[in-house]
Every structure is written in structure tokens, then in C-alpha cells.
Protein backbone atom coordinates (compact mmCIF):
# COMPACT_ATOMS: atom_id res chain seq x y z
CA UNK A 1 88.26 102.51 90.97
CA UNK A 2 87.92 99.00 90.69
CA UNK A 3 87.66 96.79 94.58
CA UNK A 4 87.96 92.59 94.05
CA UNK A 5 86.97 89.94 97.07
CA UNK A 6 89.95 88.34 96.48
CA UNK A 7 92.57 87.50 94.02
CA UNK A 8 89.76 85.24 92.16
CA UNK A 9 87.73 88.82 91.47
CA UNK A 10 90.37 89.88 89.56
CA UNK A 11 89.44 90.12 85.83
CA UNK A 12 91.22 87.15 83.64
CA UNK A 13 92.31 89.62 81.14
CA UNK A 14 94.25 91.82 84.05
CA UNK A 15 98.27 92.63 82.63
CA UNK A 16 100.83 93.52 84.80
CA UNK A 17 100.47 96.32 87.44
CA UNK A 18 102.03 97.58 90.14
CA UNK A 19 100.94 96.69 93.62
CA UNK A 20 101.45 98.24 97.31
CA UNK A 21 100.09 95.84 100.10
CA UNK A 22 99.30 96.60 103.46
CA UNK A 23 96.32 97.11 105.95
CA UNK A 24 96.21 101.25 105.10
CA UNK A 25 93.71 101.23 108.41
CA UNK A 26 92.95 105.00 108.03
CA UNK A 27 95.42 105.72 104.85
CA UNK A 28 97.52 107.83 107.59
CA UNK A 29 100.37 110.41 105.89
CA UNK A 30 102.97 107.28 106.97
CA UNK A 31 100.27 105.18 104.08
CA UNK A 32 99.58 108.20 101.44
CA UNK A 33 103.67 108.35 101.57
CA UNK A 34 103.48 104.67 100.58
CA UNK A 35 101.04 104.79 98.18
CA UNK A 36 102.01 107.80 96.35
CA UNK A 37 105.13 106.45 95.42
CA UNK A 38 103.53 103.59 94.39
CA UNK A 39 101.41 105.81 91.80
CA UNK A 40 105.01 107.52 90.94
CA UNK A 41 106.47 103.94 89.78
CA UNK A 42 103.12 103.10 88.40
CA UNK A 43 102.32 106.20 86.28
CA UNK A 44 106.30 105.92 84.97
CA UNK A 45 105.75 102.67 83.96
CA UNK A 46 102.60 103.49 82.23
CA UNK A 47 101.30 100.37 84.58
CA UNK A 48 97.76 100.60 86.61
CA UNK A 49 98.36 100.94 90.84
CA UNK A 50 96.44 98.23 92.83
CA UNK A 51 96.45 98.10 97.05
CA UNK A 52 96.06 95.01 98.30
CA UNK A 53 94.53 94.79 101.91
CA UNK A 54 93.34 92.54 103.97
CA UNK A 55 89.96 91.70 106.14
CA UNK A 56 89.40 91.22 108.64
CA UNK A 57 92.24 92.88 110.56
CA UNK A 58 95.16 90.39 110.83
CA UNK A 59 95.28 90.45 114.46
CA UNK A 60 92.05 89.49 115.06
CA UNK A 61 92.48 86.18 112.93
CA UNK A 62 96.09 85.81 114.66
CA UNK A 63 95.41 86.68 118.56
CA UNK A 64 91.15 86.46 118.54
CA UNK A 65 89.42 88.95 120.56
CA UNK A 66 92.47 91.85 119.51
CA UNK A 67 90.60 93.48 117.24
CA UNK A 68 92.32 97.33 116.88
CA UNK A 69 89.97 99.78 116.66
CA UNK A 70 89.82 100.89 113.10
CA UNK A 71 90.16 104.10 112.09
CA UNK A 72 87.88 104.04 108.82
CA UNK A 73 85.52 101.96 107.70
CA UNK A 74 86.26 99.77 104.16
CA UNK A 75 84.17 101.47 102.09
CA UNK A 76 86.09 105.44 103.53
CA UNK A 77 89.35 103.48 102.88
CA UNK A 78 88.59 103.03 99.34
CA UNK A 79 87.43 106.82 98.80
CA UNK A 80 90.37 107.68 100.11
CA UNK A 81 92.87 105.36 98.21
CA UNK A 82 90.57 106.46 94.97
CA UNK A 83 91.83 110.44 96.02
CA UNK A 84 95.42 109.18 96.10
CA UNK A 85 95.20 107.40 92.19
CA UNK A 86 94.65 103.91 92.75
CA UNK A 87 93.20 102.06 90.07
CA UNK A 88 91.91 98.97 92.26
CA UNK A 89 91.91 97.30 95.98
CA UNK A 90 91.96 93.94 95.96
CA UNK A 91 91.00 92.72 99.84
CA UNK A 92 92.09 89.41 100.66
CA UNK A 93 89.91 87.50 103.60
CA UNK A 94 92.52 86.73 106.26
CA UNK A 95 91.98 83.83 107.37
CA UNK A 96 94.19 80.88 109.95
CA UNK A 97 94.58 79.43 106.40
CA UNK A 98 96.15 82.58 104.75
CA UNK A 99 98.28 83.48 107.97
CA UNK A 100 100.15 79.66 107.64
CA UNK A 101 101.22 80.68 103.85
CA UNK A 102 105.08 80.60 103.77
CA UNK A 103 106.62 83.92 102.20
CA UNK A 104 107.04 81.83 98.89
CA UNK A 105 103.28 80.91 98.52
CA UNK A 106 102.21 84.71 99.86
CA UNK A 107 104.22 85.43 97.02
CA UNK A 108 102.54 83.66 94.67
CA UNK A 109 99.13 83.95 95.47
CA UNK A 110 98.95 87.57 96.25
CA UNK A 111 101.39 89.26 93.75
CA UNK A 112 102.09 86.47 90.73
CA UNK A 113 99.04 84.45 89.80
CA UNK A 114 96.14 87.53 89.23
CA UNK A 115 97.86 90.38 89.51
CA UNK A 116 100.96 90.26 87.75
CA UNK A 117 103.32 92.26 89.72
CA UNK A 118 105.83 94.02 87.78
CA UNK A 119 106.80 96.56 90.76
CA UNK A 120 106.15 95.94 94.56
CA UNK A 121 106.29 99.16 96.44
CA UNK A 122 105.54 98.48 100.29
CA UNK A 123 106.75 100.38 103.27
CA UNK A 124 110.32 99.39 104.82
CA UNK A 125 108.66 97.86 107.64
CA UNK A 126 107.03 95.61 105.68
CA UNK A 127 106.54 91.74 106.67
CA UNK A 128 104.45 89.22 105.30
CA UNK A 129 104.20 85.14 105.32
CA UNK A 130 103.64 82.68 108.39
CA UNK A 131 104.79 84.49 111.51
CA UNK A 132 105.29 87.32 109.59
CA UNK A 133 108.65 85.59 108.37
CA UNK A 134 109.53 87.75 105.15
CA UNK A 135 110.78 91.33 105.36
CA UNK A 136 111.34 93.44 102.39
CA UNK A 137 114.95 91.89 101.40
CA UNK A 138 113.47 88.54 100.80
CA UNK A 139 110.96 89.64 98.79
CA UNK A 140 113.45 91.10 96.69
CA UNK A 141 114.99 88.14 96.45
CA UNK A 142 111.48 86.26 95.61
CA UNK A 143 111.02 89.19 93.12
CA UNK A 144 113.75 88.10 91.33
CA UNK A 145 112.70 84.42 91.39
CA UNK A 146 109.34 85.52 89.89
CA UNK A 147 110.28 88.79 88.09
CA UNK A 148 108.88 91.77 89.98
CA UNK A 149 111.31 94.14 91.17
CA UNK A 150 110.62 95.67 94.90
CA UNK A 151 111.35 99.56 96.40
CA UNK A 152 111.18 99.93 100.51
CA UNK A 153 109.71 103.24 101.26
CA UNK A 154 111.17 104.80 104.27
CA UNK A 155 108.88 105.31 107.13
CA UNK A 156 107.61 108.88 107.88
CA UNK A 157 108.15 110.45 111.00
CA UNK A 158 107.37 113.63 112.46
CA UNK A 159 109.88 114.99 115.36
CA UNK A 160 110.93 111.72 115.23
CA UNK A 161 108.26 109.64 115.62
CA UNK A 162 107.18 106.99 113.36
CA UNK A 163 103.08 108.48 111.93
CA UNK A 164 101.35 104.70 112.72
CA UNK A 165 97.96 104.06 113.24
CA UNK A 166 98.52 102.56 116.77
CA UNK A 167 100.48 105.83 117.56
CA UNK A 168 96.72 107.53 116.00
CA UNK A 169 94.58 105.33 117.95
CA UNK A 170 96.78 106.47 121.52
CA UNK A 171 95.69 109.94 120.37
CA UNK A 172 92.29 109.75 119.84
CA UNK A 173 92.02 107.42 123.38
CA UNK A 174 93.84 110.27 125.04
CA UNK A 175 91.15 112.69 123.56
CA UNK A 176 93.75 114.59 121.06
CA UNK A 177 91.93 114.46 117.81
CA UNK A 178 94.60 117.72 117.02
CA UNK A 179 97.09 115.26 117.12
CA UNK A 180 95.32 112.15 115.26
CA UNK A 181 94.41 115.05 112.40
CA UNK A 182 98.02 115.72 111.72
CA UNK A 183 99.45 112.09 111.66
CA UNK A 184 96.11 110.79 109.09
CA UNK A 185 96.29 114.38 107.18
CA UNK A 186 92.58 115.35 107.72
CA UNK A 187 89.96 115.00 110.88
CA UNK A 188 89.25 111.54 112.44
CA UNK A 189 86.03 110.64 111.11
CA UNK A 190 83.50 108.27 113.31
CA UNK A 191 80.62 107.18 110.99
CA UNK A 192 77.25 106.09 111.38
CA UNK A 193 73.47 106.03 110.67
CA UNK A 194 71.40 108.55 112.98
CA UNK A 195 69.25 106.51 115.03
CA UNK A 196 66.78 108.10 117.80
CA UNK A 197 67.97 108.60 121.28
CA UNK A 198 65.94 110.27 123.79
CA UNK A 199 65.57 113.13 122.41
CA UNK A 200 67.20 115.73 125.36
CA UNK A 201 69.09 117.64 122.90
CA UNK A 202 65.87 118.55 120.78
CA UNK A 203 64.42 119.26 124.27
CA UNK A 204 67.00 121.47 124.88
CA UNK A 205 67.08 123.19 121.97
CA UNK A 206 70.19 121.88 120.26
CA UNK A 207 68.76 118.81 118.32
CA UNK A 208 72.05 116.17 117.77
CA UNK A 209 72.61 113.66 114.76
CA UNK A 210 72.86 110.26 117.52
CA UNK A 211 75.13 107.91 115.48
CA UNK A 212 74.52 104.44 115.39
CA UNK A 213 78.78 103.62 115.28
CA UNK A 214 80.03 100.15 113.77
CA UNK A 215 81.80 97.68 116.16
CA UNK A 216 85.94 98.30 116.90
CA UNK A 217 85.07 101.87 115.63
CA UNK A 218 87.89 104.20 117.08
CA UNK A 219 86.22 106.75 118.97
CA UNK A 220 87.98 109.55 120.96
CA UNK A 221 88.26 109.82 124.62
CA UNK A 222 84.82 111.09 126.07
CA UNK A 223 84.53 114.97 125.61
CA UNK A 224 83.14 117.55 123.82
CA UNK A 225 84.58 118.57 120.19
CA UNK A 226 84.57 121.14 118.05
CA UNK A 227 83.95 120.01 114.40
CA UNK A 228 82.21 119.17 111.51
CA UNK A 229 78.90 116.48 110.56
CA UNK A 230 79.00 115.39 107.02
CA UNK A 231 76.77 113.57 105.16
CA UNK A 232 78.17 110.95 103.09
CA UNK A 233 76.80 109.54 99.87
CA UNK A 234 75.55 106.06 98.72
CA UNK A 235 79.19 105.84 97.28
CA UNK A 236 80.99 106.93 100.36
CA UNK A 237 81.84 110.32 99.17
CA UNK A 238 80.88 113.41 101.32
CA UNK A 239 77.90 115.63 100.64
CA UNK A 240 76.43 118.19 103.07
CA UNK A 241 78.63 119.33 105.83
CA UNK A 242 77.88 121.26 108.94
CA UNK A 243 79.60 123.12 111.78
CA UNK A 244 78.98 120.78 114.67
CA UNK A 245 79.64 120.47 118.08
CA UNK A 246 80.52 116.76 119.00
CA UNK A 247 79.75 115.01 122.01
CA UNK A 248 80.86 111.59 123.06
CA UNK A 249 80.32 109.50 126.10
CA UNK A 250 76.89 108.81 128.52
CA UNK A 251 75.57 112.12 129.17
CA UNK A 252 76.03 111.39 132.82
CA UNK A 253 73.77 114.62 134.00
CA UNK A 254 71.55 112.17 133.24
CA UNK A 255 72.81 109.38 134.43
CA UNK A 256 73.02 107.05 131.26
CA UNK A 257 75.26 104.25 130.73
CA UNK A 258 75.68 103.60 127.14
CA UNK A 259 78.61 105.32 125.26
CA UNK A 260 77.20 107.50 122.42
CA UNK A 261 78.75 109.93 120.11
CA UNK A 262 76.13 112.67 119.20
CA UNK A 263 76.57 116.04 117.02
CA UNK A 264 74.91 119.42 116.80
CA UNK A 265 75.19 121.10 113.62
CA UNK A 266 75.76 124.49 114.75
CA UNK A 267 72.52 126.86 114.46
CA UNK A 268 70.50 124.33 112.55
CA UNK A 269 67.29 123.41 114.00
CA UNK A 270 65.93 122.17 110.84
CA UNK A 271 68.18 119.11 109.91
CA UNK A 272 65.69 115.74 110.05
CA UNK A 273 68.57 113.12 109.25
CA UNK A 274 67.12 110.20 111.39
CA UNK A 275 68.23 106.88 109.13
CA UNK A 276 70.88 109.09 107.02
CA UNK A 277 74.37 107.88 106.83
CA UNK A 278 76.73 110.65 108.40
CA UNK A 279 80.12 111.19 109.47
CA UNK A 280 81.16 113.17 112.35
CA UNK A 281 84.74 114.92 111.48
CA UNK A 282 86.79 115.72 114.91
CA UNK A 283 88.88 118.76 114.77
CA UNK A 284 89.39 120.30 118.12
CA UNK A 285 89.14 119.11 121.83
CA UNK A 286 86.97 121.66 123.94
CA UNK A 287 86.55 120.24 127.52
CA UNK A 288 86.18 116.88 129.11
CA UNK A 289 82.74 115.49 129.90
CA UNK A 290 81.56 117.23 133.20
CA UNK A 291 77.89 115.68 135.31
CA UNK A 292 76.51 118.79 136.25
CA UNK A 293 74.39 119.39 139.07
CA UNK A 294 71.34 120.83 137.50
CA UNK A 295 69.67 121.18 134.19
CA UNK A 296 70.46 124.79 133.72
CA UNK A 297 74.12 124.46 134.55
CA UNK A 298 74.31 121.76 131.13
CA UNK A 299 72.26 124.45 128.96
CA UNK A 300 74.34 126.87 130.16
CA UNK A 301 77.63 124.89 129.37
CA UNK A 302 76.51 123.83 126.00
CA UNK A 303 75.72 127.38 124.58
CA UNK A 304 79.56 127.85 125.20
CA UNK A 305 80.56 125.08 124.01
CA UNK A 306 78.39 125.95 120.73
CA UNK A 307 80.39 129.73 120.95
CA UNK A 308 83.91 128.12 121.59
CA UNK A 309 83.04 125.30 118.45
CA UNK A 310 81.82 127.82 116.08
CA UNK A 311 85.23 130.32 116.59
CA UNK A 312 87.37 127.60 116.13
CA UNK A 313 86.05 126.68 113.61
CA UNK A 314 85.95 129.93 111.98
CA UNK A 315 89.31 130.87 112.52
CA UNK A 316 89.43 127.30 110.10
């Protein structure tokens, strides 16, 4: 799959295509239901599929200091999209700039000039332009000014409520990765490079994977998890995964302060992944974080937490 900085990455030579546009933070069901019909109009049509995004998060540019928490980083979005057929992702920088385009010129620059839109496919939700002024039936109508047709894709709901990533990020503050797994259609993943902490789990004697997390990461409510720690590749695709239990918050038996989110791969003593790149997957909630009143009382704890994580897990 091909990913552009920008309309002006896009290659000179690049025909028509079909395009789906959107922020896909997490490429939730609500997005793969988007997409995928996208890749329906695009493999009739014998056209390529290209996402276009944007970055940084709209908000952020629009009301500064409201940055969402994300709920994958850029380069998992892309492995993702890749899994559902797309052919590129073209991310467009937001900017104060871009947010002032009038639907007409958002038009233009994002669908017409590179990419040649033939088909627009975007969820029926869908607004775009200065103030977000253009909804899906006036893009029809600037489809037919610059000869793309459009499709509104109905939004998925489950019980009836809308699958959104803000409904995903209440979840996972409310500690119900369950939840969060059905709307995105696999576990939250939190990912980061295993940096040394101090070293209590080792001492122990269940050595965790301390990840290093990127800034507006989404992490779940402070807990204990049962799940899985993955390694992921140079190209953001997974290799090794354990069994894990997941802990997240500031170990307050010991009285820290700083939020971490730590994993033991269940069993394994042997792991050395200090400076890998890993992901921690979040399947199950298995208690809330507890300060207990003596060292035992955490050991104890933790060897049935490790139990309760590695039956759950089974039963998966």
C-alpha cells in the first residue's frame, strides 16, 4: 500500500480512483463498514481505493489543547486500512489554513486536482469545508459540478448506538476494554518501546515489558487486564505474541506517581525486550488497581491475577 504527505506526494501519472475520507482514528467496525464499501465500488469499477486522512487530529488545529486521545497510532492505522484493501492513504496536514477552505476548494484540492475522484464513498455523517459547512448532499451536488459521483454509507449501530470512536474512548476511560473490542472489531492496542522501570516486577518474579506510550495515547482506566503483548515489526505488522497480564496506573503499593502501563507475558521469564517496539492488546478487565498493605499481599494478588489472565484467555 502506497501512504502520500499530501496531495503533492501523489504520483503525476495517478488516473482516477475512488476515495473515502475521514479521520478512521482506530478503523472502528462504524470505519471498516465505510471503507469496505468503498473497496466494493472500487473493485466494480476496476478503480484503485485511496483513504484520505488527516494530521494532526482536526480538533486540535480547530480548539488547541483538545487533542482526543487516539486510538492507534498512524503507522497501525495504515496496517489496518492495508487488511481492509486499500491501495493508498493520502494524509493531509491540517492546518488553520486547510480548516478556512470553503466546501468548493476542499473539493478541489482533496478529491479533483491529484486524485481524480471518480466515486466518493464517505459515511452519512460526513462534513467537510470551513466550519464543517458541507454535508454529504452538497458534495453530491459539487460531484456533479466536477464529475465524481458520491454514496452516504449509513452509520453502524449496535443496540442502537452509533460504534464512534468517542463512544470507544468512554469505554476504555471507564476501564471496559470488552466493550471498546467489540465496537473497533479486535483488542485496543496501546503501543510502545520497553524502556526500564525499576525493576519490582523482575524482583518479584514476574518481569513486565514497561512501555514507553506516545502522547494523547488512549489508555484504559487504571486496572489490571487480561491480554496479550505483541511484538510488532519494523513495518508495523505483528510478530511474537504472548499471554500477558496488563497493568496500568502508579503501582501505588509503592507509592509512585507516574502513570505506566506494564505487561507480563504469562510464564515467560526469559523475554529481554528492553528497546523493542511492542503492543499491549487489552481483552478482559480483571480488577481495579488496589494499594495493598504489604509486599506479600501484592505477590499474592498478582499470582491470581496471572491464574484468572491465563483462563480467560484460554477459554479464547
Amino acid at each position: 500500500m502506497q501512504r502520500w504527505q499530501g496531495p503533492a506526494e501523489v504520483p503525476d501519472d495517478w488516473g482516477p480512483s475512488v476515495v473515502t475520507i475521514g479521520n478512521f482514528d482506530g478503523v472502528h467496525r462504524g470505519h471498516q463498514r465505510v471503507v469496505s464499501r468503498a473497496g466494493e465500488v472500487a473493485g466494480a469499477l476496476g478503480l484503485p481505493l485511496v483513504v484520505v486522512t488527516f494530521d494532526p487530529h482536526p480538533e486540535e488545529v480547530v480548539r488547541p489543547g483538545s487533542h482526543p486521545p487516539f486510538l492507534c497510532t498512524a503507522r497501525r492505522q495504515s496496517v489496518l486500512l492495508a487488511g481492509l484493501g486499500v491501495d493508498a492513504v493520502c494524509v493531509i496536514e491540517f492546518t488553520l489554513e486547510f480548516s478556512r477552505l470553503g466546501p468548493d476548494e476542499f473539493v478541489q484540492i482533496v478529491l479533483v486536482d491529484r486524485l481524480h475522484a471518480a466515486r466518493v464513498v464517505v459515511g452519512e455523517d460526513f462534513r467537510f469545508g470551513h466550519k464543517a459547512a458541507g454535508d454529504v448532499a452538497q458534495l453530491a451536488e459539487l460531484g456533479e459540478k466536477y464529475d465524481f459521483s458520491v454514496e452516504g454509507v449509513p452509520l453502524l449501530a449496535d443496540d442502537g448506538v452509533r460504534i464512534s470512536s468517542t463512544e470507544i474512548r468512554a469505554k476504555l476511560t471507564a476501564g471496559d476494554v470488552a466493550g471498546a473490542a467489540l465496537d473497533l472489531g479486535r483488542p485496543h492496542r496501546v503501543e510502545g518501546i520497553v524502556v526500564r522501570g525499576h525493576r519490582r516486577g523482575r524482583a518479584l518474579g514476574f518481569p513486565t515489558a514497561n512501555l514507553e506510550t506516545l502522547p494523547h495515547t488512549a489508555i484504559p482506566a487504571d486496572g489490571v487486564y487480561a491480554g496479550w503483548l505483541v511484538a510488532v515489526d519494523d513495518d508495523g505488522s505483528d510478530g511474537e505474541r504472548w499471554p500477558a497480564a496488563i497493568s496500568v496506573g502508579t503501582n501505588p503499593t509503592f507509592d509512585g506517581r507516574e502513570r505506566s502501563v506494564e505487561a507480563y507475558a504469562l510464564d515467560r521469564d526469559d523475554l529481554d525486550l528492553y528497546g523493542a517496539h511492542m503492543g499491549a492488546d487489552f481483552s478482559q478487565r480483571l480488577r481495579d488497581t488496589v494499594k495493598f498493605a504489604s509486599v506479600g499481599e501484592l505477590v499474592a494478588q498478582m499470582h491470581g491475577d496471572v491464574d484468572a489472565a491465563r483462563e480467560l484467555l484460554t477459554a479464547d
